[in-house]
PDB file of N, CA and C in Angstrom:
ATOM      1  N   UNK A   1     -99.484 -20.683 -98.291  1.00  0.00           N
ATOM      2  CA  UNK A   1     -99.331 -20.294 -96.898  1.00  0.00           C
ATOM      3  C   UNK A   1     -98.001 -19.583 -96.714  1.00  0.00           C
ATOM      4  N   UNK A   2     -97.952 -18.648 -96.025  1.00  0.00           N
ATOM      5  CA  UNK A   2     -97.074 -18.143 -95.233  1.00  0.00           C
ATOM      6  C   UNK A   2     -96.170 -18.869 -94.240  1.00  0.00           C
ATOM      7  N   UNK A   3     -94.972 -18.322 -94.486  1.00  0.00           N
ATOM      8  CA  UNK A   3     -94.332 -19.186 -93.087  1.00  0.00           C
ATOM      9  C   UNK A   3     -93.031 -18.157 -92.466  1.00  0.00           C
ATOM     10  N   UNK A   4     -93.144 -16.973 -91.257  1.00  0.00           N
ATOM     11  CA  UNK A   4     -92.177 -16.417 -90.762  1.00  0.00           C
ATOM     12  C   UNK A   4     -91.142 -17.322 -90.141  1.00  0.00           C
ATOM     13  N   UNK A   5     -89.689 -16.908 -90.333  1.00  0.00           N
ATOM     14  CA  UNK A   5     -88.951 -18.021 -89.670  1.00  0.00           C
ATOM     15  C   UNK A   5     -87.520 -16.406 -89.308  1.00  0.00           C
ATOM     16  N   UNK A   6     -87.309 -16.634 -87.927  1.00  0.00           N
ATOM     17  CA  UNK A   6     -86.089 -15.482 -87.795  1.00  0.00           C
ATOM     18  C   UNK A   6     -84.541 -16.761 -87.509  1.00  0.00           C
ATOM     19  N   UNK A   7     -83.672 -16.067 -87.681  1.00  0.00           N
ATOM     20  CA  UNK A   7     -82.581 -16.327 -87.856  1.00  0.00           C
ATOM     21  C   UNK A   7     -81.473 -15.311 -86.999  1.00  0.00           C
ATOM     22  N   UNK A   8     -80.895 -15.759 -86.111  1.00  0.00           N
ATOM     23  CA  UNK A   8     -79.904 -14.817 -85.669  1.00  0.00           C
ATOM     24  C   UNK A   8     -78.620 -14.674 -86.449  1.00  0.00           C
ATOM     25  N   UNK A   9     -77.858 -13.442 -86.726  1.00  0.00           N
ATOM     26  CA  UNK A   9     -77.154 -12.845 -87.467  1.00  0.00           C
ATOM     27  C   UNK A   9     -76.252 -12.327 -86.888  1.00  0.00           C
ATOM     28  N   UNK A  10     -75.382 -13.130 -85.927  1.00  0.00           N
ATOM     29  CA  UNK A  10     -74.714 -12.162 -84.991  1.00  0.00           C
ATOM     30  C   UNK A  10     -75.287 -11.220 -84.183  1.00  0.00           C
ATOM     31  N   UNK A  11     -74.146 -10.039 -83.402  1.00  0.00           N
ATOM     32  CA  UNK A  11     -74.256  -8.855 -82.936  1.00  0.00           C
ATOM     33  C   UNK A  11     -75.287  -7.621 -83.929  1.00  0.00           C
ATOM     34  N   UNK A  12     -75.642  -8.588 -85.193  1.00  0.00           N
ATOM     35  CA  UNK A  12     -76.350  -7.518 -86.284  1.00  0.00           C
ATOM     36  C   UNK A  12     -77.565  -7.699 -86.090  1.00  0.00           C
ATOM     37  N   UNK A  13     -78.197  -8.571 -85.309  1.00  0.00           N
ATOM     38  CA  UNK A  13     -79.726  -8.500 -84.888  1.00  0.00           C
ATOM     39  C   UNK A  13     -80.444  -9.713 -85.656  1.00  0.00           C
ATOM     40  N   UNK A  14     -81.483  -9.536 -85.880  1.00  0.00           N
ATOM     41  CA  UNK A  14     -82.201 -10.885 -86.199  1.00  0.00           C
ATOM     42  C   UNK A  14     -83.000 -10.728 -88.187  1.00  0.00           C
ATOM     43  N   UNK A  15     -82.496 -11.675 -88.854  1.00  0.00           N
ATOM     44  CA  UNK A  15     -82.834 -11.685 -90.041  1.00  0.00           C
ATOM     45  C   UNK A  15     -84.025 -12.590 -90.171  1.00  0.00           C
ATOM     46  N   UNK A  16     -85.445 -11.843 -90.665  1.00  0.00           N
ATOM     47  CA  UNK A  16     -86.657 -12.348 -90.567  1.00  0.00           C
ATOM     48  C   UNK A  16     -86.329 -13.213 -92.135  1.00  0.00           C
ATOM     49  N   UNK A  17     -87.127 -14.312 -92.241  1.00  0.00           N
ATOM     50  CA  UNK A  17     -87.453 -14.769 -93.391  1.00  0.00           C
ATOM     51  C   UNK A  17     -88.748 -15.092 -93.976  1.00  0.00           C
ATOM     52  N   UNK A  18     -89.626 -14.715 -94.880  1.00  0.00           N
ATOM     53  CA  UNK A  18     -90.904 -15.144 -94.568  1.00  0.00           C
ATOM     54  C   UNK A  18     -91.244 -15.870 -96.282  1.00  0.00           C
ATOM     55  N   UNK A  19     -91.321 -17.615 -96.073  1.00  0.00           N
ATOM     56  CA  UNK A  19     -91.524 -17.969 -96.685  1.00  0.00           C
ATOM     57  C   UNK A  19     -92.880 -18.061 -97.585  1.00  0.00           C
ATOM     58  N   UNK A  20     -92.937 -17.750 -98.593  1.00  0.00           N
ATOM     59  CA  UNK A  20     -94.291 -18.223 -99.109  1.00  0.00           C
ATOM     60  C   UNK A  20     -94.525 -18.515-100.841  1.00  0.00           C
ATOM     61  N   UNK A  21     -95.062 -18.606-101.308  1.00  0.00           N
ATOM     62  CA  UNK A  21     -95.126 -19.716-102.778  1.00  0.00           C
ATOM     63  C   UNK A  21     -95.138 -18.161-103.649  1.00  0.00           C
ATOM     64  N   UNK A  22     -93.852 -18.397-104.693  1.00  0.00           N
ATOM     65  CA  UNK A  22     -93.955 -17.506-105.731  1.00  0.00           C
ATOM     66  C   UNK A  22     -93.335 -18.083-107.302  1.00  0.00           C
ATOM     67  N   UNK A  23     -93.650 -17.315-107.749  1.00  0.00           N
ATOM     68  CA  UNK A  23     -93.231 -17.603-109.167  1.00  0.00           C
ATOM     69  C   UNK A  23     -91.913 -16.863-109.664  1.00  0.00           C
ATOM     70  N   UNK A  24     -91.339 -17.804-109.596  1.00  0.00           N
ATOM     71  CA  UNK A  24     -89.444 -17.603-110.232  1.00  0.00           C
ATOM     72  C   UNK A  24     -89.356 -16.370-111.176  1.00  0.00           C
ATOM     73  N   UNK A  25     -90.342 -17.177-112.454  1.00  0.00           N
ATOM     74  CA  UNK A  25     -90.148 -16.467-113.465  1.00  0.00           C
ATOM     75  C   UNK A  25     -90.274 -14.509-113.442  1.00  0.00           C
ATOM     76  N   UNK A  26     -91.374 -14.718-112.999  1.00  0.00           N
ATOM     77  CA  UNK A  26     -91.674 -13.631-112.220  1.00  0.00           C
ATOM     78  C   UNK A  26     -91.005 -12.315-111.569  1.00  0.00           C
ATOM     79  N   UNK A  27     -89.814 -13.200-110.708  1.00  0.00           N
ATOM     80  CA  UNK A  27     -89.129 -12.171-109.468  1.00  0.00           C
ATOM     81  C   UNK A  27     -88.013 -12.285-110.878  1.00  0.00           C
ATOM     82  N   UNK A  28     -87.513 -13.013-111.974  1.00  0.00           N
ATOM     83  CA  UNK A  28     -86.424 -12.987-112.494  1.00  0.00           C
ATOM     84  C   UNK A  28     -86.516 -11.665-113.816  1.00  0.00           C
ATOM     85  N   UNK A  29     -87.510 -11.733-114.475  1.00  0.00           N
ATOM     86  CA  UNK A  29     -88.026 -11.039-115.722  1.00  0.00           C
ATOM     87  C   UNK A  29     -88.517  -9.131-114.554  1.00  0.00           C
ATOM     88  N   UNK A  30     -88.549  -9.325-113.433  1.00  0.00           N
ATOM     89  CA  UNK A  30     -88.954  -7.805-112.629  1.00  0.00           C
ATOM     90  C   UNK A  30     -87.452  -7.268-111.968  1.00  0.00           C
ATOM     91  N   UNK A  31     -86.748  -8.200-112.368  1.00  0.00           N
ATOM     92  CA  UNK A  31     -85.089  -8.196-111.441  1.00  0.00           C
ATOM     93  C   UNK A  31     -84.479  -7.323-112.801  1.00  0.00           C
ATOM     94  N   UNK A  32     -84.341  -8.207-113.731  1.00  0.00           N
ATOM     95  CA  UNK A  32     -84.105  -7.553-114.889  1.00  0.00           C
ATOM     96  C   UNK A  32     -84.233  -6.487-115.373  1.00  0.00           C
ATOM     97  N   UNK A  33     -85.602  -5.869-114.962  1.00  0.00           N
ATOM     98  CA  UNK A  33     -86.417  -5.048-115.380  1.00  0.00           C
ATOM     99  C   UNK A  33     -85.423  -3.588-115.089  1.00  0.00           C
ATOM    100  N   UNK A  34     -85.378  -4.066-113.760  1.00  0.00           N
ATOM    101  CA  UNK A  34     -84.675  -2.783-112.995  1.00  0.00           C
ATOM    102  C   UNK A  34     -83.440  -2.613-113.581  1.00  0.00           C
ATOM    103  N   UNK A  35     -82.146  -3.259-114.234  1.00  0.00           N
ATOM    104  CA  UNK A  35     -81.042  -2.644-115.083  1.00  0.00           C
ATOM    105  C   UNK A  35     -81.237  -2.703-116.688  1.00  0.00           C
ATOM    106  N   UNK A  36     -82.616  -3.062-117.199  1.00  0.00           N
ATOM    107  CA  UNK A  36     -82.401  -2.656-118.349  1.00  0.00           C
ATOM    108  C   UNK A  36     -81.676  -1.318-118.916  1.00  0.00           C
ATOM    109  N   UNK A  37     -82.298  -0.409-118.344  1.00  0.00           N
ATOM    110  CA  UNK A  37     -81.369   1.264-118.513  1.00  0.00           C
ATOM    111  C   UNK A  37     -79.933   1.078-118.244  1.00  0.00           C
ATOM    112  N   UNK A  38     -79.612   0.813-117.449  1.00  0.00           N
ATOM    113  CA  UNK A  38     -78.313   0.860-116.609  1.00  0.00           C
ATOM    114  C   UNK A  38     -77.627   0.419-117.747  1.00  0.00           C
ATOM    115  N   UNK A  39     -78.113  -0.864-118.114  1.00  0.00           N
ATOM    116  CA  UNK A  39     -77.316  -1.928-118.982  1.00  0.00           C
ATOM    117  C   UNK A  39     -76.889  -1.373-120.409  1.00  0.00           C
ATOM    118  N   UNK A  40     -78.085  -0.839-120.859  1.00  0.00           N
ATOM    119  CA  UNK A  40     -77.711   0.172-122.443  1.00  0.00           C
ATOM    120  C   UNK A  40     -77.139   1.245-122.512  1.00  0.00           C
ATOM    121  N   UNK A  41     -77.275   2.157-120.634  1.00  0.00           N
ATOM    122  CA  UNK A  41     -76.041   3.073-120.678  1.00  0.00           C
ATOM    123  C   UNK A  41     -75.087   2.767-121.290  1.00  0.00           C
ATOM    124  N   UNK A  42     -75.121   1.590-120.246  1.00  0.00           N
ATOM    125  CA  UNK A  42     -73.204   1.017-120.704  1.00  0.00           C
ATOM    126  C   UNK A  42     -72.971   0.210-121.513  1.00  0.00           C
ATOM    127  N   UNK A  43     -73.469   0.384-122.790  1.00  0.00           N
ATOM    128  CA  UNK A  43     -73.697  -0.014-123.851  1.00  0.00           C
ATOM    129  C   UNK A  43     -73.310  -1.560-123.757  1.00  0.00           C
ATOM    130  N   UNK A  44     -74.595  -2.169-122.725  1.00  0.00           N
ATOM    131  CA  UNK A  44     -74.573  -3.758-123.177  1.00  0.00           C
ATOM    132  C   UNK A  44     -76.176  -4.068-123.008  1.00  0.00           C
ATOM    133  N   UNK A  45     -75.465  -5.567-124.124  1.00  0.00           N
ATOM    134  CA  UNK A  45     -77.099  -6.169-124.435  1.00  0.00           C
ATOM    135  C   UNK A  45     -77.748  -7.073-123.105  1.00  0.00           C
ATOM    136  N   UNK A  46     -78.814  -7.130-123.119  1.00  0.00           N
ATOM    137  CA  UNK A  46     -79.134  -8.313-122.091  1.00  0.00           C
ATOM    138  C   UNK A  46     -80.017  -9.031-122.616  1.00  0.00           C
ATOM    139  N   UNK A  47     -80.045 -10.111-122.757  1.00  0.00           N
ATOM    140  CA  UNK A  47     -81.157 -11.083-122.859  1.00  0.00           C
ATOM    141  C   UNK A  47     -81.972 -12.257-121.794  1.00  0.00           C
ATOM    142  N   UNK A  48     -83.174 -11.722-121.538  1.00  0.00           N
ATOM    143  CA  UNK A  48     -83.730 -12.744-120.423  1.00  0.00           C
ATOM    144  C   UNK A  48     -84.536 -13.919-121.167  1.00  0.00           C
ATOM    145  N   UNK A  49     -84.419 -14.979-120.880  1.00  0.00           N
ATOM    146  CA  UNK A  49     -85.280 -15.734-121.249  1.00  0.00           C
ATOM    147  C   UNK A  49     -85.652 -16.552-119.421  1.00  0.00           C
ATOM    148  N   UNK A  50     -87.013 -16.946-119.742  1.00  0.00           N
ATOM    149  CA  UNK A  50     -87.478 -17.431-118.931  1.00  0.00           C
ATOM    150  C   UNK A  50     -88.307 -18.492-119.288  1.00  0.00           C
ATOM    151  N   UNK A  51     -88.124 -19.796-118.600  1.00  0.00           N
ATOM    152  CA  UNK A  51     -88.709 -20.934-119.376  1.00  0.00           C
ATOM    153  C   UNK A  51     -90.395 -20.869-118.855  1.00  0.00           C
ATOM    154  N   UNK A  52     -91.596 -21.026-119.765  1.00  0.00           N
ATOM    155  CA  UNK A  52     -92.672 -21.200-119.453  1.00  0.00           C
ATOM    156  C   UNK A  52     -92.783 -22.163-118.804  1.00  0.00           C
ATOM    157  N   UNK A  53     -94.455 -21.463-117.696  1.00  0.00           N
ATOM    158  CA  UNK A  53     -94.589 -23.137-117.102  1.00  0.00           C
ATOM    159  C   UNK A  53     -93.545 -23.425-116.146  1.00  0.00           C
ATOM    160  N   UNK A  54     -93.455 -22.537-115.562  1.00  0.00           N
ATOM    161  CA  UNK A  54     -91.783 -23.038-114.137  1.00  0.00           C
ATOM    162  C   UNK A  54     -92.773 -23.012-113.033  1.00  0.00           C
ATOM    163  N   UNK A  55     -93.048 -24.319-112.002  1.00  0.00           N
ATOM    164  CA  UNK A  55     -93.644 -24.318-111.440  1.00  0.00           C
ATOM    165  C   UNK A  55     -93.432 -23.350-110.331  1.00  0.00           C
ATOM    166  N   UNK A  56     -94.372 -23.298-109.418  1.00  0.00           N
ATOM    167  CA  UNK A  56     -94.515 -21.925-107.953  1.00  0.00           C
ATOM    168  C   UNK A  56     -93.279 -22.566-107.139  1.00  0.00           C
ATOM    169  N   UNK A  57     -92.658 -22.085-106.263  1.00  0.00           N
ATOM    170  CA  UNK A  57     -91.460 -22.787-105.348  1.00  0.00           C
ATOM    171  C   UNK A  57     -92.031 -21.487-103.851  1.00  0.00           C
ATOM    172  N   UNK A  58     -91.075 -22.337-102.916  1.00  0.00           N
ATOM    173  CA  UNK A  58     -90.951 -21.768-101.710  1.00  0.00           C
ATOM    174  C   UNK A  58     -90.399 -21.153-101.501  1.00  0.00           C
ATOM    175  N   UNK A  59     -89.924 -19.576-101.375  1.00  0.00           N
ATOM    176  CA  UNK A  59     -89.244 -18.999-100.577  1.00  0.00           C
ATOM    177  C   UNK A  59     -89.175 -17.753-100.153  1.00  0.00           C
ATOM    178  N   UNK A  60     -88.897 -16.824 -99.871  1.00  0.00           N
ATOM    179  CA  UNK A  60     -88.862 -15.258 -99.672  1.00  0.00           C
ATOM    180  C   UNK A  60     -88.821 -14.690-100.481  1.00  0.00           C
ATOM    181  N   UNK A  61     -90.094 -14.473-101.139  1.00  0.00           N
ATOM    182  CA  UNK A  61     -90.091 -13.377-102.495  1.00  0.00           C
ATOM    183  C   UNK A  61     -89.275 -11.859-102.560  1.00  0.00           C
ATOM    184  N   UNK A  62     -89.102 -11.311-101.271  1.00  0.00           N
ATOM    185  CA  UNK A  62     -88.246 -10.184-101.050  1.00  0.00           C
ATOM    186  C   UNK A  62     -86.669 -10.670-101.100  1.00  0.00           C
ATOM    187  N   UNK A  63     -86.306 -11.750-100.270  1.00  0.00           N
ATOM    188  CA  UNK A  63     -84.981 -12.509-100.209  1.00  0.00           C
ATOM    189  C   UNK A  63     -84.498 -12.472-101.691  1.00  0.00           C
ATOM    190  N   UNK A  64     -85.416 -13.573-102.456  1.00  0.00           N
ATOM    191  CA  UNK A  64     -84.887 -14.015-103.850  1.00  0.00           C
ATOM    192  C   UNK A  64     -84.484 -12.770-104.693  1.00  0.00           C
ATOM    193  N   UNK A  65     -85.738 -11.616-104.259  1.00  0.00           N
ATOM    194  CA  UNK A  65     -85.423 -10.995-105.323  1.00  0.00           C
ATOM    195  C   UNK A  65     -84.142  -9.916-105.801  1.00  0.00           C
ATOM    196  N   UNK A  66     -84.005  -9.669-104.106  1.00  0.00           N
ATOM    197  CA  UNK A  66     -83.025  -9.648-103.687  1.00  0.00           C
ATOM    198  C   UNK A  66     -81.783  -9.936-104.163  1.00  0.00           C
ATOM    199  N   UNK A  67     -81.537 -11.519-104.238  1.00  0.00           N
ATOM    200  CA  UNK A  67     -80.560 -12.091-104.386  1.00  0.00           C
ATOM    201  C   UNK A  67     -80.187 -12.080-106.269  1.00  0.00           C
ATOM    202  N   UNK A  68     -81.126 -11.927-106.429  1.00  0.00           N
ATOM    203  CA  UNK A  68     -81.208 -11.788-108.188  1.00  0.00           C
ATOM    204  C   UNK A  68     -80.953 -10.818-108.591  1.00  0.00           C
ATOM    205  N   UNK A  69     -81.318  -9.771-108.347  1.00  0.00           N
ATOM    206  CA  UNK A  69     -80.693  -8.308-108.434  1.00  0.00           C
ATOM    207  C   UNK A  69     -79.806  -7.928-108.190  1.00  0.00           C
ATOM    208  N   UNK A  70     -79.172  -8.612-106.906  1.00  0.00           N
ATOM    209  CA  UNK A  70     -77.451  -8.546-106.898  1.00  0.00           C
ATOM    210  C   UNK A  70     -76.634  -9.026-108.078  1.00  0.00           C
ATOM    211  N   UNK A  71     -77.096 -10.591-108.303  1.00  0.00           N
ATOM    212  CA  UNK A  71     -76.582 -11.051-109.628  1.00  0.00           C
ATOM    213  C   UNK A  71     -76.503 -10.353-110.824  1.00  0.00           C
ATOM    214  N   UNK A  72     -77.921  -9.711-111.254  1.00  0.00           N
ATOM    215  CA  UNK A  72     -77.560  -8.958-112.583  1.00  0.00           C
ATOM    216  C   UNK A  72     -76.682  -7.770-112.485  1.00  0.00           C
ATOM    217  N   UNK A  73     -77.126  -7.116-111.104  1.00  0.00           N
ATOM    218  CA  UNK A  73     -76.541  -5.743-110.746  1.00  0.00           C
ATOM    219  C   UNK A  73     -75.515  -5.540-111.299  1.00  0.00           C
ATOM    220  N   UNK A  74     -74.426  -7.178-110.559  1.00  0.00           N
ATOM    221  CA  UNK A  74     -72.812  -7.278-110.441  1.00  0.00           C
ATOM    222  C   UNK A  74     -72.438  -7.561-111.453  1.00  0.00           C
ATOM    223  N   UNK A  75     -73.334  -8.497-112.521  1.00  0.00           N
ATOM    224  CA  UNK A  75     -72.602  -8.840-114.242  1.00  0.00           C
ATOM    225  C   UNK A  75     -73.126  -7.498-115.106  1.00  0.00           C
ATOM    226  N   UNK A  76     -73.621  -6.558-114.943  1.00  0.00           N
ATOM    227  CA  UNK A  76     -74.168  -5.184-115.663  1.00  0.00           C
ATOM    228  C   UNK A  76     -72.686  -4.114-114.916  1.00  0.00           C
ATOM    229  N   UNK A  77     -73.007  -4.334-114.109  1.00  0.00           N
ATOM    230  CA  UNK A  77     -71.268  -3.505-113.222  1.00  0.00           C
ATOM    231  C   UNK A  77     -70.468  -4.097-114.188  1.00  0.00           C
ATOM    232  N   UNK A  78     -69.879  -5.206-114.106  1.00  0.00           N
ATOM    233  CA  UNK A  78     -68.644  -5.304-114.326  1.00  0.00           C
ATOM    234  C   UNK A  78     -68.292  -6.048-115.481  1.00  0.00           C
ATOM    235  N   UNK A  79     -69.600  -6.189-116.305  1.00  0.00           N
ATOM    236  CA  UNK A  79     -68.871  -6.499-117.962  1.00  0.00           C
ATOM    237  C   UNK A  79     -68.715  -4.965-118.767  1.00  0.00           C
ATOM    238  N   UNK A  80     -67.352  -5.617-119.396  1.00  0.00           N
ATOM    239  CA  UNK A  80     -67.213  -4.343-120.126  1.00  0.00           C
ATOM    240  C   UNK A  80     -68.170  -3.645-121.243  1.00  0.00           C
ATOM    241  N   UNK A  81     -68.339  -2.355-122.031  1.00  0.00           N
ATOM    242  CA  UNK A  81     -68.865  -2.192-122.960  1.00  0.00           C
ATOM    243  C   UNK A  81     -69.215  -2.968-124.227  1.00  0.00           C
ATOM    244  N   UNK A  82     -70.288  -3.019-124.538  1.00  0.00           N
ATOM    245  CA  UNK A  82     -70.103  -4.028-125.942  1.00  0.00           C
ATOM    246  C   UNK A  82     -70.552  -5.520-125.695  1.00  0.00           C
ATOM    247  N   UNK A  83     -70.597  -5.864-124.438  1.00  0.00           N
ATOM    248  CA  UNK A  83     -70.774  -7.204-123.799  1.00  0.00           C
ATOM    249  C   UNK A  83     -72.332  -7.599-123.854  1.00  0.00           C
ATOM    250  N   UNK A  84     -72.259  -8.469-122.860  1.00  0.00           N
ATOM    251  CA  UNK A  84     -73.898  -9.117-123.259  1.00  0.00           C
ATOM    252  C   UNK A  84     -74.020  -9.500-121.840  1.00  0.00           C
ATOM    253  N   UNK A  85     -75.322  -9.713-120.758  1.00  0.00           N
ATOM    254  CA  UNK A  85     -75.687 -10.240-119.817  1.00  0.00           C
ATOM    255  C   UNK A  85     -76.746 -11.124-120.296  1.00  0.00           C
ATOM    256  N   UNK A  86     -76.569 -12.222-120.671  1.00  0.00           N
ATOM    257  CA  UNK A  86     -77.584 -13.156-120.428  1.00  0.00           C
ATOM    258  C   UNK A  86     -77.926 -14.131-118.873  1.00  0.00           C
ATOM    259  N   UNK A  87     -79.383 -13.695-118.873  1.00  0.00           N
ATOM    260  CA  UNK A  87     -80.160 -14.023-117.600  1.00  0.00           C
ATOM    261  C   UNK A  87     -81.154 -15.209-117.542  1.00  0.00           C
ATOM    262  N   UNK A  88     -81.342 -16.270-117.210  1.00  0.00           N
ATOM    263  CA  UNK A  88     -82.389 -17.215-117.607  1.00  0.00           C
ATOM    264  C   UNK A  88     -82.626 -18.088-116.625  1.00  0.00           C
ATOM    265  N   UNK A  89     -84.007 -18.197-116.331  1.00  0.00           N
ATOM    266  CA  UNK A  89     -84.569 -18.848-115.397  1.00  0.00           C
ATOM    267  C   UNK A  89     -85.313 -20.330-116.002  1.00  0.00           C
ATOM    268  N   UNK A  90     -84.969 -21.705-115.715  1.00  0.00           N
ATOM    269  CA  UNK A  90     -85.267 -23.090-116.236  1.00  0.00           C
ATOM    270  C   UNK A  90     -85.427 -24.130-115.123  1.00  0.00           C
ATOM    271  N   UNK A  91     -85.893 -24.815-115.908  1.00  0.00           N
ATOM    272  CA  UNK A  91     -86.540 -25.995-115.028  1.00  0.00           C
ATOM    273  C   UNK A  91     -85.434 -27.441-115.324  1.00  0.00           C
ATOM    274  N   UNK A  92     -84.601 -27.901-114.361  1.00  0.00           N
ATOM    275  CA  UNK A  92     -84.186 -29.046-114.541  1.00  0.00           C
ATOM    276  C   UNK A  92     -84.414 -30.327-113.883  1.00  0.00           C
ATOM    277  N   UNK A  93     -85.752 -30.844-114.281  1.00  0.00           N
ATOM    278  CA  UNK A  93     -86.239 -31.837-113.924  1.00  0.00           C
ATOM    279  C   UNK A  93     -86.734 -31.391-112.531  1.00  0.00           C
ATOM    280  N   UNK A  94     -86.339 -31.602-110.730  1.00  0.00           N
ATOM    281  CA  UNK A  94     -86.882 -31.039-110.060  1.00  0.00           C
ATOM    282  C   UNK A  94     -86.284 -30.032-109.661  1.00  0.00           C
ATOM    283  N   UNK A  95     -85.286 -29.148-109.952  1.00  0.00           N
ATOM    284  CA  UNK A  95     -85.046 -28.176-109.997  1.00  0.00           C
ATOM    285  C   UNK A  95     -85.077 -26.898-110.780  1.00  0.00           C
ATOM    286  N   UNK A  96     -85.076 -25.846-110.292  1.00  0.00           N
ATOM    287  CA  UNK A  96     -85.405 -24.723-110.577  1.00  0.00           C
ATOM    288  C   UNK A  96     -84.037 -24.040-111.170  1.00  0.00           C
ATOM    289  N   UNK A  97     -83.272 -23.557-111.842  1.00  0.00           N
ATOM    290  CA  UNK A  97     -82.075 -23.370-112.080  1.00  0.00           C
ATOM    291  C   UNK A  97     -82.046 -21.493-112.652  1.00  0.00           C
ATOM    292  N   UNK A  98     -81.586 -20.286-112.123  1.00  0.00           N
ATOM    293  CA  UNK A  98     -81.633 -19.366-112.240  1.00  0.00           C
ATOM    294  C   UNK A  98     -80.203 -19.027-112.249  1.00  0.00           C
ATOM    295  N   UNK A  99     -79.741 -18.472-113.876  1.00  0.00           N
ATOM    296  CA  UNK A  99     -78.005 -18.392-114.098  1.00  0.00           C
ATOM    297  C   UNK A  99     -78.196 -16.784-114.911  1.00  0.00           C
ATOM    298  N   UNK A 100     -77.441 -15.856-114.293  1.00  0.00           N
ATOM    299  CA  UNK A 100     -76.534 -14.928-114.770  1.00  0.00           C
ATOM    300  C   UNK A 100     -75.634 -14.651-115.322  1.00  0.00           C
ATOM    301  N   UNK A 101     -75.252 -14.897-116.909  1.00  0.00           N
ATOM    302  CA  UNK A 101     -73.802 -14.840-117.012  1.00  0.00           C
ATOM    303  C   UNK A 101     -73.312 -13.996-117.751  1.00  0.00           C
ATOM    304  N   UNK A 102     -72.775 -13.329-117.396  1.00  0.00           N
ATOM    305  CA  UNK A 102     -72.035 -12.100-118.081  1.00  0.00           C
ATOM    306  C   UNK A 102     -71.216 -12.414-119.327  1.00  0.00           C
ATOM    307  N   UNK A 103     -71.121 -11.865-120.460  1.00  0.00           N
ATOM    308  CA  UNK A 103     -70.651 -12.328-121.909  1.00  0.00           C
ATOM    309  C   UNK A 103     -69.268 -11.317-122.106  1.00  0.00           C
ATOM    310  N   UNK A 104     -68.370 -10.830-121.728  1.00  0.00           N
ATOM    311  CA  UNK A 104     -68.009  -9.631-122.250  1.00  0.00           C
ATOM    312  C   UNK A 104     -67.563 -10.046-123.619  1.00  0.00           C
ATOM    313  N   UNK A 105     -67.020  -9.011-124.628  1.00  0.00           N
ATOM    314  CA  UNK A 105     -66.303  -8.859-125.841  1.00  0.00           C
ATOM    315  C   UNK A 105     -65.135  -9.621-126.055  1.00  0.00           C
ATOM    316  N   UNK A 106     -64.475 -10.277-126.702  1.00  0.00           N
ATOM    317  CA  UNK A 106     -63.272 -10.653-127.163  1.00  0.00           C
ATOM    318  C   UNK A 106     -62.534  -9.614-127.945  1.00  0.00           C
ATOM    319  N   UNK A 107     -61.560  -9.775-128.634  1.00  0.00           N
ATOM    320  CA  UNK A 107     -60.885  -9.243-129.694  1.00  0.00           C
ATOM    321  C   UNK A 107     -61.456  -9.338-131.090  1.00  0.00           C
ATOM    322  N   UNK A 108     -61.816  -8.910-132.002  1.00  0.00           N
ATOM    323  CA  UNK A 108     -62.484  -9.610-132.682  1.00  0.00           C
ATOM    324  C   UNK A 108     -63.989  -9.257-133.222  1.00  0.00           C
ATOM    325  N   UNK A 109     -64.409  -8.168-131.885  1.00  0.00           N
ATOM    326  CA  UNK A 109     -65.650  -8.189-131.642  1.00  0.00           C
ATOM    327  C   UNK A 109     -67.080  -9.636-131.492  1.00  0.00           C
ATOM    328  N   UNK A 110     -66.840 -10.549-131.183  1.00  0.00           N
ATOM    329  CA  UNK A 110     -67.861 -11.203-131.081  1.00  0.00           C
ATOM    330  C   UNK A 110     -67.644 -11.349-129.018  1.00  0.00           C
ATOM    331  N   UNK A 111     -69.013 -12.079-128.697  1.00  0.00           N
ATOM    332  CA  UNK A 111     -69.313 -12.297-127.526  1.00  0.00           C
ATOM    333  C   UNK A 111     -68.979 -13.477-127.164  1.00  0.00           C
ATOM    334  N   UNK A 112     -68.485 -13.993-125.804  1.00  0.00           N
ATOM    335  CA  UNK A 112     -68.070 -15.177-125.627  1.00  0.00           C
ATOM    336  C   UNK A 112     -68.842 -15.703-124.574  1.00  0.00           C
ATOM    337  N   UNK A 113     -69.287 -16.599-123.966  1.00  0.00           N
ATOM    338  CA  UNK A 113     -69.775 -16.927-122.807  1.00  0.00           C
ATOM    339  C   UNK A 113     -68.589 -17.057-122.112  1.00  0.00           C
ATOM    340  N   UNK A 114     -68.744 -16.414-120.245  1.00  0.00           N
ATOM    341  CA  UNK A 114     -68.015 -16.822-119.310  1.00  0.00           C
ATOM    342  C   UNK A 114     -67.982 -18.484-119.475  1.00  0.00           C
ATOM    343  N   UNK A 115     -67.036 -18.764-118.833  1.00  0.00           N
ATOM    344  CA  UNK A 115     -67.596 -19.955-118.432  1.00  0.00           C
ATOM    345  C   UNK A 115     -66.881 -19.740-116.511  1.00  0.00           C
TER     346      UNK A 115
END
């Protein structure tokens, strides 16, 4: 089911939300999709993994995807050359857990995880 819900946003007018059942994995592996290019321009790796089997959740499939695409957008922006974006969508017990983390280069050449 569907569920519209608006939200006032200030003097900026009214932010619709329209909830309805989607698949994580889904909006995360099509989020991706969109800076693969971007990402090998700038000569970095990305790796998505997405855990099978992540159950359907509630929320604004436009919102989320949204919000996920900002995430990779901003770690594909701003790791340096040579770096790595790893992206992965998992299940922790009843949560859903969706992490972006940008790897850049050390000295050395190997990759480090942010922390």
């Amino acid at each position: 089911s569907t569920r519209r819900v608006s939200c006032g946003v200030g003097s900026a007018g009214v932010l619709s939300v329209v909830s309805g059942s989607l698949v994580i994995g889904e909006i995360v592996s099509r989020a991706a999709g969109l800076f693969t290019r971007r990402a090998a321009e700038g000569g970095l790796a990305m790796a998505v993994t997405v855990e099978e089997s992540l159950p359907r959740v509630s929320a604004d499939a436009e919102r989320m995807a949204q919000a996920v695409a900002n995430l990779i957008g901003n770690a594909v922006k701003f790791t340096p050359a040579g770096g790595r974006v790893a992206i992965e969508a998992r299940s922790r017990g009843e949560v859903i857990v969706v992490s972006v983390a940008p790897e850049p280069v050390i000295a050395g050449g190997s990759n480090v995880a942010a922390n």
